[in-house]
Protein backbone atom coordinates (compact mmCIF):
# COMPACT_ATOMS: atom_id res chain seq x y z
CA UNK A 1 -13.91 -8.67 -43.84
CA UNK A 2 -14.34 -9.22 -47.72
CA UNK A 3 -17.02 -11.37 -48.65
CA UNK A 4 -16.35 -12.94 -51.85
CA UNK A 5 -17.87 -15.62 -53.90
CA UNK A 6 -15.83 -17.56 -56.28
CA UNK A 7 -17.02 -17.29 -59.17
CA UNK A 8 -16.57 -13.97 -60.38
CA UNK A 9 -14.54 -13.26 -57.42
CA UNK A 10 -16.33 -9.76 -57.32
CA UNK A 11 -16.20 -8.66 -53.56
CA UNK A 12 -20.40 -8.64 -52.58
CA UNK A 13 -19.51 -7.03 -49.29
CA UNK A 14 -16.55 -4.89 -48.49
CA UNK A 15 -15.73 -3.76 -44.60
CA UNK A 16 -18.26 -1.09 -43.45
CA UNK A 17 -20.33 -2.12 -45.54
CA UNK A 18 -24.01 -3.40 -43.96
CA UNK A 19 -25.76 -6.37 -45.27
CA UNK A 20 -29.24 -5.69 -46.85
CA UNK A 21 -31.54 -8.03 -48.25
CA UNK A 22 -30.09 -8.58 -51.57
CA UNK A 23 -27.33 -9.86 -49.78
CA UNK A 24 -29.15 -11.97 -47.51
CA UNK A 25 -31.36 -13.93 -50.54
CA UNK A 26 -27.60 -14.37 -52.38
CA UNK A 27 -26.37 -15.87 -49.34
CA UNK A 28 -28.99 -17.85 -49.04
CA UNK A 29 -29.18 -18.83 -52.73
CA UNK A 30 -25.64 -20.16 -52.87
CA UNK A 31 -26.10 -21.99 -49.32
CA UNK A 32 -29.12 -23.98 -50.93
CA UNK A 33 -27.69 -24.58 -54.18
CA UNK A 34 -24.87 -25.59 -52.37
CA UNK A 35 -26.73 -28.39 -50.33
CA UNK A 36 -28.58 -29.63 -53.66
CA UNK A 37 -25.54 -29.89 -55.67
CA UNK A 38 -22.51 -31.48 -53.65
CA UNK A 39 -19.20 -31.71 -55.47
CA UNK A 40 -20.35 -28.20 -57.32
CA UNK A 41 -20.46 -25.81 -53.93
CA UNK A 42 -19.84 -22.29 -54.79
CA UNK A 43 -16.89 -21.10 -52.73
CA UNK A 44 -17.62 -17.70 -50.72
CA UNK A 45 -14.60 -16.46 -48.94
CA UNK A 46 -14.82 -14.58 -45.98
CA UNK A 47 -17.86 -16.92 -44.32
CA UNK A 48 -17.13 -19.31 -41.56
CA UNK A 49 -18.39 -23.03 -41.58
CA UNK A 50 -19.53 -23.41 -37.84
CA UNK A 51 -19.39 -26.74 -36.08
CA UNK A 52 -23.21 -26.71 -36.30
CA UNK A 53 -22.64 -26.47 -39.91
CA UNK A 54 -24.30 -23.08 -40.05
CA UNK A 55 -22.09 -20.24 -41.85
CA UNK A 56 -21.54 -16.68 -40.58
CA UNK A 57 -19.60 -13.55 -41.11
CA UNK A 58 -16.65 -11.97 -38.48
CA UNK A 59 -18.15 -8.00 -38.18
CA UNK A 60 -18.35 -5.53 -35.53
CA UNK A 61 -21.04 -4.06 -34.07
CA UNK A 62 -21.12 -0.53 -32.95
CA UNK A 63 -22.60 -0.25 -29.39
């Protein structure tokens, strides 16, 4: 699954892809700014709004 934020719309993670920690601080950037600054959330596509409120990411994992 693409994971895209909106603004720029430039894919940050493409399928097959792993996440690494530059990833992880983004993610966590835009999920902070997006808590401090309702009505001005940055849209990511490809994450999932849980019913806990948490967000995630459909992958695979190789076993």
């Amino acid at each position: 699954m693409l994971v895209t934020p909106y603004p720029p719309g430039i894919p940050l993670l493409i399928p097959g892809e792993r996440f690494n920690a530059t990833i992880v601080r983004y993610l966590r950037f835009a999920r902070d700014f997006n808590a401090a600054f309702p009505g001005f959330e940055t849209a990511i596509h490809g994450l999932v709004k849980g019913e806990d409120g948490r967000y995630c990411v459909d992958c695979v994992r190789a076993e």
